[in-house]
C-alpha atoms as a PDB file:
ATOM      1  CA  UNK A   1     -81.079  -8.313  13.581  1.00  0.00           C
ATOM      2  CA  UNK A   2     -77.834  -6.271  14.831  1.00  0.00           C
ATOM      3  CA  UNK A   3     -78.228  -2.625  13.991  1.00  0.00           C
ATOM      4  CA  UNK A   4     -76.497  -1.040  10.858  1.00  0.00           C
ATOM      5  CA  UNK A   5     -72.493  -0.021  11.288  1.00  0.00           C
ATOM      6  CA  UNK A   6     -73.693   3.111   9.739  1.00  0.00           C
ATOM      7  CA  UNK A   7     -76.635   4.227  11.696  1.00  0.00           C
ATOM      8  CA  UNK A   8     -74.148   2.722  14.836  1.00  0.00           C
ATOM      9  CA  UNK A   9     -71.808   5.470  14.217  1.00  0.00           C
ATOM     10  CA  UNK A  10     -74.620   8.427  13.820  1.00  0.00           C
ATOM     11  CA  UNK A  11     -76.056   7.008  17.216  1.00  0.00           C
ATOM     12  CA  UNK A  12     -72.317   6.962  18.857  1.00  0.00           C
ATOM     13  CA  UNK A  13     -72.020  10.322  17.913  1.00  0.00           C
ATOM     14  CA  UNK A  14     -75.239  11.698  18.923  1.00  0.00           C
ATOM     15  CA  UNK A  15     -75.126  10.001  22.592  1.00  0.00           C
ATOM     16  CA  UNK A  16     -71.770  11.425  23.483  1.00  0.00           C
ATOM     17  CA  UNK A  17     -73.083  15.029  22.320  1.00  0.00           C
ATOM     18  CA  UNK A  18     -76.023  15.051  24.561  1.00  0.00           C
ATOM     19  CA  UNK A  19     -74.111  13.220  27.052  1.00  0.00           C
ATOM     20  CA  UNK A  20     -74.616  15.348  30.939  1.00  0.00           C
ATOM     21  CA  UNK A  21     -77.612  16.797  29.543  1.00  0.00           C
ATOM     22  CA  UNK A  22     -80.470  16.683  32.474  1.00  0.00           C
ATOM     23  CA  UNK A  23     -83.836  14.376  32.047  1.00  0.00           C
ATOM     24  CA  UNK A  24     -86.305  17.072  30.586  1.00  0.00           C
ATOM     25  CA  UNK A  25     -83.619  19.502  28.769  1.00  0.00           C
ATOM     26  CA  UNK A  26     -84.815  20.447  25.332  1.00  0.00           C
ATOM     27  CA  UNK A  27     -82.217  20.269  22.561  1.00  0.00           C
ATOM     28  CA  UNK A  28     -82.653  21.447  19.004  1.00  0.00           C
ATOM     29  CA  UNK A  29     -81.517  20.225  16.233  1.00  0.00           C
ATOM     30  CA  UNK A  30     -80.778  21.850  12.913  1.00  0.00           C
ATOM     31  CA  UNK A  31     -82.118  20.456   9.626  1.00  0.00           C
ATOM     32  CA  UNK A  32     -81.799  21.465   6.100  1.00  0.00           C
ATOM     33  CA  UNK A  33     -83.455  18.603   5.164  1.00  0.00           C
ATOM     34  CA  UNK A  34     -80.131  17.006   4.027  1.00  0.00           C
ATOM     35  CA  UNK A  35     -78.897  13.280   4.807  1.00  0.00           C
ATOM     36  CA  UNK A  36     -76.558  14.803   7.321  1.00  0.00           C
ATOM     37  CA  UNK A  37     -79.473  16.753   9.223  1.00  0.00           C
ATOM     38  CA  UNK A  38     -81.945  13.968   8.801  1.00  0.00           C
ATOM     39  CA  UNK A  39     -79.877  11.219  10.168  1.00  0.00           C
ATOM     40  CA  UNK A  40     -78.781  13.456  13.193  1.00  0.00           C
ATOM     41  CA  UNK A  41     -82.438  14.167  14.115  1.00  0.00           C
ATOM     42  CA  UNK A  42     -83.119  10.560  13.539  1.00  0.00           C
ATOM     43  CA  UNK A  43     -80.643   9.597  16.019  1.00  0.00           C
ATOM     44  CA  UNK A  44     -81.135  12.719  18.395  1.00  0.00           C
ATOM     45  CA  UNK A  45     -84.790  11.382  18.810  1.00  0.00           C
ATOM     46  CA  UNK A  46     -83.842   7.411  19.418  1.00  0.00           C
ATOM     47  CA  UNK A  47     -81.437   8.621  22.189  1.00  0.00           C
ATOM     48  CA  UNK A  48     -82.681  11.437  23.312  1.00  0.00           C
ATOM     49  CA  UNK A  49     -85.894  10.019  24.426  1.00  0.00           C
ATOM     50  CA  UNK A  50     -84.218   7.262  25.947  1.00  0.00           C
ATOM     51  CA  UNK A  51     -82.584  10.109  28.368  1.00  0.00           C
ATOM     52  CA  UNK A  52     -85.795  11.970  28.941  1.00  0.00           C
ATOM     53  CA  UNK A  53     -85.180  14.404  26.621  1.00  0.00           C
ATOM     54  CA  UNK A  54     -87.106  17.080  24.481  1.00  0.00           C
ATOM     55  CA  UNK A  55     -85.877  17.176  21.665  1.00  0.00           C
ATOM     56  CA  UNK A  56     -87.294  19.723  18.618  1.00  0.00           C
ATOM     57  CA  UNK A  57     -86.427  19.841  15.288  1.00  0.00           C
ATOM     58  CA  UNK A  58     -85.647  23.196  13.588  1.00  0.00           C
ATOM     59  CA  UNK A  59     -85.217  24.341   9.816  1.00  0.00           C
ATOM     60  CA  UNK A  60     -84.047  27.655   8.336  1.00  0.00           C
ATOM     61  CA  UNK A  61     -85.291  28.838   4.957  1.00  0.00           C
ATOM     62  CA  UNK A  62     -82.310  31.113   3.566  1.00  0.00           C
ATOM     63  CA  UNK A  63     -84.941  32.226   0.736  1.00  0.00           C
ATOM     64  CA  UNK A  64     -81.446  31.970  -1.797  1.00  0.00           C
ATOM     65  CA  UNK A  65     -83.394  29.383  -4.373  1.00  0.00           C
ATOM     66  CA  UNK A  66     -86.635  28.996  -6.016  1.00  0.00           C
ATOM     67  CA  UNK A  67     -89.164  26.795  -3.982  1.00  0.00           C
ATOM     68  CA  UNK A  68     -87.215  27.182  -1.118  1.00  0.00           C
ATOM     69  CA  UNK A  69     -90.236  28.027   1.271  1.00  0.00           C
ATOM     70  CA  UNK A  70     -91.582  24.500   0.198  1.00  0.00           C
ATOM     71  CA  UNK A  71     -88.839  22.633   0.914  1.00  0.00           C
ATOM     72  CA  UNK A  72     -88.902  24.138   4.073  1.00  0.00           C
ATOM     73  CA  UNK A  73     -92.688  23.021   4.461  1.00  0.00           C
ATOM     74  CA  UNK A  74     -91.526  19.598   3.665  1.00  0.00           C
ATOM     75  CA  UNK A  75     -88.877  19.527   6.453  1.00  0.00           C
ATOM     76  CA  UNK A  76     -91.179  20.272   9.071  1.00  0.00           C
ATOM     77  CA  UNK A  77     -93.462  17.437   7.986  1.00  0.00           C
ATOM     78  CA  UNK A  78     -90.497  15.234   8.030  1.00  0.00           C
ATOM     79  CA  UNK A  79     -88.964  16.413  11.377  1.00  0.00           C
ATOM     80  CA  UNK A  80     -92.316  15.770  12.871  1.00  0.00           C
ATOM     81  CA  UNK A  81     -92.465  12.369  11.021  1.00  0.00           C
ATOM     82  CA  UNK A  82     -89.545  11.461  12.593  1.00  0.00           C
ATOM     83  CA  UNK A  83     -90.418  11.838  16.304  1.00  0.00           C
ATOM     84  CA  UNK A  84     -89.368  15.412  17.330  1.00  0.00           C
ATOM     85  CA  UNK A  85     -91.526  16.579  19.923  1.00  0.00           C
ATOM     86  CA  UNK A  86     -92.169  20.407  18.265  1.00  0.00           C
ATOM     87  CA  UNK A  87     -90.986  21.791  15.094  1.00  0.00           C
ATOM     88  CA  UNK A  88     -90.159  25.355  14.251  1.00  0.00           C
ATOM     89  CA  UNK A  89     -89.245  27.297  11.068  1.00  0.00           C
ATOM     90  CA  UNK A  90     -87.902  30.228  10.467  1.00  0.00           C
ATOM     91  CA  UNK A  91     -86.969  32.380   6.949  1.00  0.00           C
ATOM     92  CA  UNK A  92     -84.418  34.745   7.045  1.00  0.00           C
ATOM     93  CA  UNK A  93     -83.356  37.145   4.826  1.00  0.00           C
ATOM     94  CA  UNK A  94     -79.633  37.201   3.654  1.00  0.00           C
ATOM     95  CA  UNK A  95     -77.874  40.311   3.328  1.00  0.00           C
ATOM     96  CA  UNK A  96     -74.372  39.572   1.480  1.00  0.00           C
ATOM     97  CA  UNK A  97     -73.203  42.896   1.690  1.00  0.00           C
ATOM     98  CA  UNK A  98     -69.703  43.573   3.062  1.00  0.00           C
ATOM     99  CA  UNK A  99     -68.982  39.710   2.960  1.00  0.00           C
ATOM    100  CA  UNK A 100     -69.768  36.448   0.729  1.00  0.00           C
ATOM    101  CA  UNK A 101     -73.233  34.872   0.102  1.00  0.00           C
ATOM    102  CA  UNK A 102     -71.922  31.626   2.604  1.00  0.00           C
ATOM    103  CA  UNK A 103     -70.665  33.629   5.146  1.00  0.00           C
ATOM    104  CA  UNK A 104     -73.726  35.723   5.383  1.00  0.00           C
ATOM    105  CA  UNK A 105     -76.171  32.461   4.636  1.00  0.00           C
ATOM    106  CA  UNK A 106     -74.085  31.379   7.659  1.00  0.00           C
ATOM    107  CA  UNK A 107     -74.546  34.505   9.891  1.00  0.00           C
ATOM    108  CA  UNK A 108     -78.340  34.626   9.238  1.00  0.00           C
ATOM    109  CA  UNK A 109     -78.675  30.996  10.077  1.00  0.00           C
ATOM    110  CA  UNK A 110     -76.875  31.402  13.115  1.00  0.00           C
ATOM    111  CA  UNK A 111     -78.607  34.326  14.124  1.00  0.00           C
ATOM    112  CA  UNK A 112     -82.117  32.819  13.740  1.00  0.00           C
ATOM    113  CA  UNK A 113     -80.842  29.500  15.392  1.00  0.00           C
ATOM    114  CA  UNK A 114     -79.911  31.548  18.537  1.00  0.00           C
ATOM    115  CA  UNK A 115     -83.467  32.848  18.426  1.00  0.00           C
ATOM    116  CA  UNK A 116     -85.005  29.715  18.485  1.00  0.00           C
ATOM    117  CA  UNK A 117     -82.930  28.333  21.196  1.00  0.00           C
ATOM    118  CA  UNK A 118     -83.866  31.169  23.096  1.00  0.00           C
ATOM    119  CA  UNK A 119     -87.206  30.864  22.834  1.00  0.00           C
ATOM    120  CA  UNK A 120     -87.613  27.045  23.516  1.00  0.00           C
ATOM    121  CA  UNK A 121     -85.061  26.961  26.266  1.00  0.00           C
ATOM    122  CA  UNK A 122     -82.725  25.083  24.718  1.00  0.00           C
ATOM    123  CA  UNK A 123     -79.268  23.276  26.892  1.00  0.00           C
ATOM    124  CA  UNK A 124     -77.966  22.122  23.064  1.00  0.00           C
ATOM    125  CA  UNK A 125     -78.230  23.045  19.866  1.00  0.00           C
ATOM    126  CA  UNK A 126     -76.991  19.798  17.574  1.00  0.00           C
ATOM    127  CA  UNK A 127     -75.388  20.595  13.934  1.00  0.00           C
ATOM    128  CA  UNK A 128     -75.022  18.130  10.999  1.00  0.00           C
ATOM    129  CA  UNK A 129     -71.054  18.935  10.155  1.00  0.00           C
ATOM    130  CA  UNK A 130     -69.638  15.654   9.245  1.00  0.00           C
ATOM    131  CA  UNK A 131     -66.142  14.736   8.982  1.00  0.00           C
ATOM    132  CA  UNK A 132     -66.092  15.181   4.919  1.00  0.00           C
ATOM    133  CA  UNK A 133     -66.904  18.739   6.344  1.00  0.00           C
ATOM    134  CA  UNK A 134     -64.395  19.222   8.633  1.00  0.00           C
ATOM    135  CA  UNK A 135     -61.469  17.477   5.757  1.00  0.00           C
ATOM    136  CA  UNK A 136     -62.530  20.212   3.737  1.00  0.00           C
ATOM    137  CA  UNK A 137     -62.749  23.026   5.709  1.00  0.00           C
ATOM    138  CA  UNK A 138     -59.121  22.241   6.152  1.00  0.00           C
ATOM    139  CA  UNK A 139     -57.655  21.847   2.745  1.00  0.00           C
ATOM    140  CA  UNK A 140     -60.105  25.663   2.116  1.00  0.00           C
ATOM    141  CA  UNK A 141     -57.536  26.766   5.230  1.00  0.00           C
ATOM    142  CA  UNK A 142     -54.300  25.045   3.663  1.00  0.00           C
ATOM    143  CA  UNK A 143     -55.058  26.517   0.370  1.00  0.00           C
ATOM    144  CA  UNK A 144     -55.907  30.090   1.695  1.00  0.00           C
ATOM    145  CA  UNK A 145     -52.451  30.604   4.023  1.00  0.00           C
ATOM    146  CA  UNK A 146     -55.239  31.047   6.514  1.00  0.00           C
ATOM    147  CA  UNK A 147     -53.478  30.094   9.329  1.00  0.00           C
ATOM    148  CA  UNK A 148     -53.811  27.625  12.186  1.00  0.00           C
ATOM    149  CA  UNK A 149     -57.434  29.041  13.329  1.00  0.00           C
ATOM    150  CA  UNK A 150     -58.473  27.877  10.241  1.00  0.00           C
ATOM    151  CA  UNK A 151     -56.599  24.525   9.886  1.00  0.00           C
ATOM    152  CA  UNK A 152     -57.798  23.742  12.835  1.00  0.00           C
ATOM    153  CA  UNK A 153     -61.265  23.464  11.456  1.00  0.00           C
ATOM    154  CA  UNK A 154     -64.726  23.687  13.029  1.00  0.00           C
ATOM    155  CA  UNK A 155     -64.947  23.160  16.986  1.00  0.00           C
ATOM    156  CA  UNK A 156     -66.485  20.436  18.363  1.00  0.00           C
ATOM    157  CA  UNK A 157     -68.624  22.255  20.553  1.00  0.00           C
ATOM    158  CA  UNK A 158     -69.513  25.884  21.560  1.00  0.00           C
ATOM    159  CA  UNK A 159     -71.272  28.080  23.258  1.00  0.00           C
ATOM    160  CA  UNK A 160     -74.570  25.642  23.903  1.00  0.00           C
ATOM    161  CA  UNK A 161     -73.527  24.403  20.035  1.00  0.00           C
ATOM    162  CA  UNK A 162     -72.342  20.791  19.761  1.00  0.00           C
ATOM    163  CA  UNK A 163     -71.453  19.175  16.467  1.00  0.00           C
ATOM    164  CA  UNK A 164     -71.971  15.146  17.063  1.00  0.00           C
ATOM    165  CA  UNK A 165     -70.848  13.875  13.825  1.00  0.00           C
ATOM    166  CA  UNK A 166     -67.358  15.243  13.370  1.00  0.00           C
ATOM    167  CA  UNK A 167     -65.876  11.771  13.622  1.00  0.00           C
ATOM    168  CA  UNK A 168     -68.688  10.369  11.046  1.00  0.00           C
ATOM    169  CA  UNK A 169     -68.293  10.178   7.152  1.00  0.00           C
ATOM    170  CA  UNK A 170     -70.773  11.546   4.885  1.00  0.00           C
ATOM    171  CA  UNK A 171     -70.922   7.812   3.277  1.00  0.00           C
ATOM    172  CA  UNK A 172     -72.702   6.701   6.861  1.00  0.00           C
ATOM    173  CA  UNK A 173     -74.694   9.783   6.972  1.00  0.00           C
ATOM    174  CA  UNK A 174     -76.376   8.913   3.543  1.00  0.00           C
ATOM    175  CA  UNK A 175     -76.497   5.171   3.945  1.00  0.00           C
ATOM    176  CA  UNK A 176     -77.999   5.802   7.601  1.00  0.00           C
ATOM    177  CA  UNK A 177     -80.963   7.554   6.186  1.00  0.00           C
ATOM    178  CA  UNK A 178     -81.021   4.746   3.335  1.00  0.00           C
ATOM    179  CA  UNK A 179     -81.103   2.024   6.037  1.00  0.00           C
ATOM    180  CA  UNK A 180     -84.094   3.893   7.866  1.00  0.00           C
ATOM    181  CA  UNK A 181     -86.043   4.507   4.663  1.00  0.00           C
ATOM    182  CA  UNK A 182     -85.489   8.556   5.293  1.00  0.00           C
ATOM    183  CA  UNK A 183     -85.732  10.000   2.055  1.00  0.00           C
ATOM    184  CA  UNK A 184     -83.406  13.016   2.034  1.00  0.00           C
ATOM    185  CA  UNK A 185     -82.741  16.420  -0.267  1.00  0.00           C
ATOM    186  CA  UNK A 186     -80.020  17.081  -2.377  1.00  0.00           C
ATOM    187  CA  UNK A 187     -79.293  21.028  -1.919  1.00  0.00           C
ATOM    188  CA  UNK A 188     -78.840  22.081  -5.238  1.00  0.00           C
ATOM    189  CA  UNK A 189     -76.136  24.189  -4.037  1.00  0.00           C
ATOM    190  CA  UNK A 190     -74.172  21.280  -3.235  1.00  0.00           C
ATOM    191  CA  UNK A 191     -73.416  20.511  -6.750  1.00  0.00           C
ATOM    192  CA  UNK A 192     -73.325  24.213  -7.463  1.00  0.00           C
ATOM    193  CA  UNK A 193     -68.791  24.691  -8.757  1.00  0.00           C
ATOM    194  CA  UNK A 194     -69.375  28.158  -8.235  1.00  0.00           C
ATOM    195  CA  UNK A 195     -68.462  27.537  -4.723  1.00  0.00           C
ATOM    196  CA  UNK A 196     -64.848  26.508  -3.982  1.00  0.00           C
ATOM    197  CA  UNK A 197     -66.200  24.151  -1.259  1.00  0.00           C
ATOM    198  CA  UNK A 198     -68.257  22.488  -3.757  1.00  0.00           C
ATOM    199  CA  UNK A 199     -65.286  21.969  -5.789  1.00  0.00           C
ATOM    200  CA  UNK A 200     -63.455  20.751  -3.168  1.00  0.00           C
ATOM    201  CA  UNK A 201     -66.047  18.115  -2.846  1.00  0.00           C
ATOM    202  CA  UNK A 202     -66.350  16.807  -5.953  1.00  0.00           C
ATOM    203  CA  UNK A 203     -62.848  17.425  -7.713  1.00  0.00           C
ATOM    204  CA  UNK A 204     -60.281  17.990  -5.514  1.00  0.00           C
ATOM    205  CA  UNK A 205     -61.091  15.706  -2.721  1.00  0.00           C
ATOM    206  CA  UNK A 206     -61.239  12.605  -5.512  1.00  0.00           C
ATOM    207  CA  UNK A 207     -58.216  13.140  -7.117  1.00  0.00           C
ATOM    208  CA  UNK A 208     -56.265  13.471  -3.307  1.00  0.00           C
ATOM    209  CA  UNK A 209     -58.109   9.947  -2.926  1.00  0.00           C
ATOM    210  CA  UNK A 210     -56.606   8.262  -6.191  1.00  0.00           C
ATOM    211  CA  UNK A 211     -53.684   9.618  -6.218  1.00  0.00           C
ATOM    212  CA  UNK A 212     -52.391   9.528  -2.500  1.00  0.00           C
ATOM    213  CA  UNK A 213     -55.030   6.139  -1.494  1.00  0.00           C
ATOM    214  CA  UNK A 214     -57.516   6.322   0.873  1.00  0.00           C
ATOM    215  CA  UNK A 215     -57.988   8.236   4.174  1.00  0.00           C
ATOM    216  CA  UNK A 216     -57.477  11.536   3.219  1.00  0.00           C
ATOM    217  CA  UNK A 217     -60.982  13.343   4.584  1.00  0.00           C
ATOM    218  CA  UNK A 218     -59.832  11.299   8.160  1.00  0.00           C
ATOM    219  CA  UNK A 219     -56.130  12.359   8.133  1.00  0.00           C
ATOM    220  CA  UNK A 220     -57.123  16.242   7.394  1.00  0.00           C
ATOM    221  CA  UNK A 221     -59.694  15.435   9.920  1.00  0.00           C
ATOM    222  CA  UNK A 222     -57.340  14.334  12.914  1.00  0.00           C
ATOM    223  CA  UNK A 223     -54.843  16.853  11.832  1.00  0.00           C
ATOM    224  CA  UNK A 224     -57.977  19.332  13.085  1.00  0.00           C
ATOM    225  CA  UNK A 225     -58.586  17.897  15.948  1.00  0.00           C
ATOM    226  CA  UNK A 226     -54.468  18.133  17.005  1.00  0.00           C
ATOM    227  CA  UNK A 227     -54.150  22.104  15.952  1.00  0.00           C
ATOM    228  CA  UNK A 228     -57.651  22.817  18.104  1.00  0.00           C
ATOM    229  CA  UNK A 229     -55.734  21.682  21.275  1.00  0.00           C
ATOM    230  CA  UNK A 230     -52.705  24.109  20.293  1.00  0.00           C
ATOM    231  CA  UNK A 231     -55.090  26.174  19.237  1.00  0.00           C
ATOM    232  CA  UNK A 232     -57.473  26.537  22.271  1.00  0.00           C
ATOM    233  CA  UNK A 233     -54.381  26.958  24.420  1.00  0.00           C
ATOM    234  CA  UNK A 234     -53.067  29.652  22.063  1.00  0.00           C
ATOM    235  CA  UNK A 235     -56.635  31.423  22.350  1.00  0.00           C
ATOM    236  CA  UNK A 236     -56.774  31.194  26.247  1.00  0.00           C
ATOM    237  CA  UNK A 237     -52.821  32.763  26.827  1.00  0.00           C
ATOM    238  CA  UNK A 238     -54.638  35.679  24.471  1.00  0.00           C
ATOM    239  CA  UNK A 239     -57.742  36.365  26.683  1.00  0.00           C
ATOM    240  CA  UNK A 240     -55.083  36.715  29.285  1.00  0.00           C
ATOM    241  CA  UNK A 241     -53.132  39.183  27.551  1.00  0.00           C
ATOM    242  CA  UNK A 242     -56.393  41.202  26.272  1.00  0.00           C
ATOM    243  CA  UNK A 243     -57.556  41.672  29.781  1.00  0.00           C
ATOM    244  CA  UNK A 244     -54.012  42.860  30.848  1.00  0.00           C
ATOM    245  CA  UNK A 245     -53.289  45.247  27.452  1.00  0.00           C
ATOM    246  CA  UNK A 246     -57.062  46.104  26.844  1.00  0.00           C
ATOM    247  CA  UNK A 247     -59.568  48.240  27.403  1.00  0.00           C
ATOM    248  CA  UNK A 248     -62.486  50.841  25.973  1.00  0.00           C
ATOM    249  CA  UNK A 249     -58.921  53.322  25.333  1.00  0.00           C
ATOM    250  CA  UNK A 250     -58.041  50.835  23.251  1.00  0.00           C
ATOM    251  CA  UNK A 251     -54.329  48.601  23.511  1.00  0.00           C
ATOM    252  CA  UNK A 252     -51.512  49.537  24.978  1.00  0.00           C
ATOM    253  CA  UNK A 253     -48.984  49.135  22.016  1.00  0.00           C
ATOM    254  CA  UNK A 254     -45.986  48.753  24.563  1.00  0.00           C
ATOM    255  CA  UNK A 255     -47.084  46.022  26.598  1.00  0.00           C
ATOM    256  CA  UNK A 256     -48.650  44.223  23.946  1.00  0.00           C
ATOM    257  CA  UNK A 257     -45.592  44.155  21.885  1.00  0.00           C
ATOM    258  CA  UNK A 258     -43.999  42.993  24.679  1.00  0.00           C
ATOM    259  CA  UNK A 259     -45.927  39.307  24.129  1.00  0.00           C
ATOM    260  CA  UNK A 260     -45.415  36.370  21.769  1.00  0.00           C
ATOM    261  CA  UNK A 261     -45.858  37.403  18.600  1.00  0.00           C
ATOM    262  CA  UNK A 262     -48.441  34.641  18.176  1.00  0.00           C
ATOM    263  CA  UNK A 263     -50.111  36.482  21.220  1.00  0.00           C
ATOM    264  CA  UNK A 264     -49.641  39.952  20.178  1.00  0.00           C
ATOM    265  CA  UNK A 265     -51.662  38.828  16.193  1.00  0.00           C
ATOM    266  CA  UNK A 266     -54.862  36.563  18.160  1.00  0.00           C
ATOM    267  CA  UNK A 267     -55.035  39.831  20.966  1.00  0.00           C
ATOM    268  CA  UNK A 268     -55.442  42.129  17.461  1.00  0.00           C
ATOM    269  CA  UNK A 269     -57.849  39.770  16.160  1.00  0.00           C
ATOM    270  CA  UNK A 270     -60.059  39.632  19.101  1.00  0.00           C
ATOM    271  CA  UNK A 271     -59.940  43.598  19.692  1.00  0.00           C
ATOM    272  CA  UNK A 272     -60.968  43.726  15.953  1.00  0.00           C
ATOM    273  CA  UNK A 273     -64.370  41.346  16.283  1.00  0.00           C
ATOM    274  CA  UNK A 274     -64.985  42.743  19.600  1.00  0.00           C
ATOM    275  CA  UNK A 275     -64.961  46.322  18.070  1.00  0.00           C
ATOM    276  CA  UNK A 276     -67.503  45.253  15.279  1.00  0.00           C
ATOM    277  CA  UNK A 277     -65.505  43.457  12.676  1.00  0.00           C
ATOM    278  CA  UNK A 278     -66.818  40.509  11.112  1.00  0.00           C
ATOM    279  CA  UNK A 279     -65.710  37.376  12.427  1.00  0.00           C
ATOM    280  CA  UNK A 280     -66.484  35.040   9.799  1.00  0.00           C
ATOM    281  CA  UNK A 281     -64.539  37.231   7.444  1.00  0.00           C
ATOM    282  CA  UNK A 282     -61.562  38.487   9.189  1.00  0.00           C
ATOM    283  CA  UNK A 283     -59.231  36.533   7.451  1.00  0.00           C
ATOM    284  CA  UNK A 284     -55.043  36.337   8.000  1.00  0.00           C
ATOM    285  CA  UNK A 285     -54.274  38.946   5.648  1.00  0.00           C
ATOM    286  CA  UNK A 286     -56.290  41.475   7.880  1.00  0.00           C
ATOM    287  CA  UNK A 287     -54.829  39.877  11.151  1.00  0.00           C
ATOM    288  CA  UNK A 288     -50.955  40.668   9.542  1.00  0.00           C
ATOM    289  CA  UNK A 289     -52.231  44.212   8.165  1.00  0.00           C
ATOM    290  CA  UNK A 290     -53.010  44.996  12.213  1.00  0.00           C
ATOM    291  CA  UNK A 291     -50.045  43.410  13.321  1.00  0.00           C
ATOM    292  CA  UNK A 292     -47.868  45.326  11.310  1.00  0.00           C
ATOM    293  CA  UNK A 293     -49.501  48.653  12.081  1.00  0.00           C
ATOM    294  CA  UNK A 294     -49.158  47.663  15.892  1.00  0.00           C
ATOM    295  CA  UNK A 295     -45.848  47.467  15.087  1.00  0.00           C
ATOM    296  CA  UNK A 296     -44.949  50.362  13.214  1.00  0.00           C
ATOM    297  CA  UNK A 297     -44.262  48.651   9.847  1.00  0.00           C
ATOM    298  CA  UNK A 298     -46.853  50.584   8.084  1.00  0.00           C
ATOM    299  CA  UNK A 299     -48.162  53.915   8.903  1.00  0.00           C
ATOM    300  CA  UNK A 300     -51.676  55.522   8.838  1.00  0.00           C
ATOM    301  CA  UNK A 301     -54.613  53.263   9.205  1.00  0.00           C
ATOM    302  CA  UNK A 302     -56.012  49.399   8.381  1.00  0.00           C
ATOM    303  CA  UNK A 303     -59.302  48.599   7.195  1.00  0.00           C
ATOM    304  CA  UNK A 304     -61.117  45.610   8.431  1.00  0.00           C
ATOM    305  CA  UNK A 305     -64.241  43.569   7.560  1.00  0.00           C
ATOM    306  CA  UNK A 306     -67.020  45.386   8.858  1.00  0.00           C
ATOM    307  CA  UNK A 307     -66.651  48.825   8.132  1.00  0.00           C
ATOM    308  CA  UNK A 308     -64.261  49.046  10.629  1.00  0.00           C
ATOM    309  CA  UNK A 309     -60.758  51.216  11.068  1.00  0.00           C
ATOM    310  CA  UNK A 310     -57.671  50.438  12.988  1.00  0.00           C
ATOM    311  CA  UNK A 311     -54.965  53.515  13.662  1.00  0.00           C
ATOM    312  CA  UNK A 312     -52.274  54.291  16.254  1.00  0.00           C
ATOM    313  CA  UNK A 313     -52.770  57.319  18.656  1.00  0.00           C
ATOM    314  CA  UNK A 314     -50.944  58.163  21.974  1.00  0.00           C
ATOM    315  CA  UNK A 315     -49.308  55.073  22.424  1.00  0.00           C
ATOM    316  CA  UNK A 316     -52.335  52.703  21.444  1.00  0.00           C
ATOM    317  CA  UNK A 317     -53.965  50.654  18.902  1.00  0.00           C
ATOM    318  CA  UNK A 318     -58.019  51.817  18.487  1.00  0.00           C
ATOM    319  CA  UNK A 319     -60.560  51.263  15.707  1.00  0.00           C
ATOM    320  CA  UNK A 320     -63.388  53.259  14.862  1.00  0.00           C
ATOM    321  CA  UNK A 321     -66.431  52.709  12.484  1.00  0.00           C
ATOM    322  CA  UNK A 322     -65.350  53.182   8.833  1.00  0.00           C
END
């Protein structure tokens, strides 16, 4: 019997993620516990074993709903059920001050994820993102004026992070674990419209659908995938600049200003996380405050996610703690 088209595509994926990985390397593998999560580790196991691999199964209790430490329990159960070699579980606790509940959700889980990967020794680290996820992190970016970073999407891999389903529709991810009798969790977050991704999902994404056909979530998708080249270019003529115009002194306002403008805003922005602002929240509105107080347009000082202060003195651009 030839193998399902949709657990096909959750395999493709998988086996060009841990693609160059050496015979023995231990990769982990997220899970929520979700059909995305479950029919990655499914497939992470089927051909990750066929490379030699070690492949462990790991699951993150955010503690942000009632129950949540047995759902947990019964990820672990299932992880092991479905052939990874060790399981570990973590719960973390999620501090949303200063930023949103999903960015610091996100932070935490990151956080602990790093942990674990320390700990086991992990080469990868495998995350369930699908391409429904990537269409709408997107259209969040279009409708925010967030800027190409953001329209650009999620990366495909970094750091020892590697997202293998990017190019896979939720549709396969569900009918994957269907196919393999894998009997998944619907988050009740997911269906939670107090969360503009979540309405994204289920309103804005359908109407797109009907009213321009179908192919949406892949066209936002591949429009991603062509700003991350421009993007990652973009990002690498900055690093160049930073090291030139940087330092502990702060930047040198006269030869920065003396780059791209498009430089001169992604050099700010990396000067701003690397002095303690928040990443996940540092948003283009922040990025234009900077640039115009690099350039003189506004006078005095810029606050940034993270407790965190910009100001001119002697020439340069420096931040301090707020």
């Amino acid at each position: 019997m030839s193998l399902h088209p949709s657990v096909a595509a959750v395999r493709r994926g998988v086996r060009a993620a841990l693609d160059g990985l050496d015979p023995g390397a231990t990769v982990l593998v997220a899970c929520s516990g979700g059909p995305d999560s479950l029919a990655l580790l499914s497939a992470a196991v089927f051909e990750g074993h066929k490379l030699g691999l070690r492949i462990a199964g790991a699951t993150v209790d955010h503690g942000l709903q009632d129950g949540s430490a047995d759902q947990a329990a019964r990820v672990v159960t299932q992880m092991a059920q479905l052939g990874a070699d060790e399981t570990i579980s973590a719960r973390v606790t999620v501090d949303g001050r200063g930023m949103g509940p999903e960015a610091a959700a996100r932070q935490a889980r990151y956080a602990v994820l790093d942990a674990m990967a320390d700990r086991l020794g992990a080469d990868a680290v495998l995350l369930g993102h699908t391409r429904d996820d990537q269409a709408e992190t997107v259209l969040l970016g279009l409708t925010r004026g967030s800027g190409g970073r953001s329209i650009a999407g999620m990366r495909r891999a970094f750091d020892r992070y590697r997202r293998p389903l990017l190019d896979v529709g939720r549709v396969d991810t569900v009918t994957a674990c269907q196919v393999e009798g894998i009997d998944y969790w619907d988050d009740p977050h997911n269906a939670d419209p107090g969360y503009a991704r979540v309405r994204v999902r289920t309103r804005v994404m359908p109407v797109l659908e009907d009213e321009l056909g179908p192919g949406v979530a892949e066209a936002l998708a591949r429009t991603a995938d062509q700003l991350r080249d421009d993007a990652e270019a973009l990002d690498a003529i900055a690093r160049a600049a930073y090291s030139r115009v940087g330092g502990a002194d702060g930047l040198a306002l006269d030869d920065l200003l003396g780059e791209h403008r498009a430089v001169v805003a992604r050099v700010l922005r990396m000067a701003a996380v690397e002095a303690g602002a928040i990443d996940a929240e540092l948003f283009h509105v922040h990025v234009r405050a900077l640039l115009a107080l690099a350039e003189g347009r506004v006078q005095g000082a810029v606050q940034v996610p993270g407790h965190l202060t910009a100001y001119r003195s002697e020439g340069r651009l420096r931040f301090r703690q707020t």
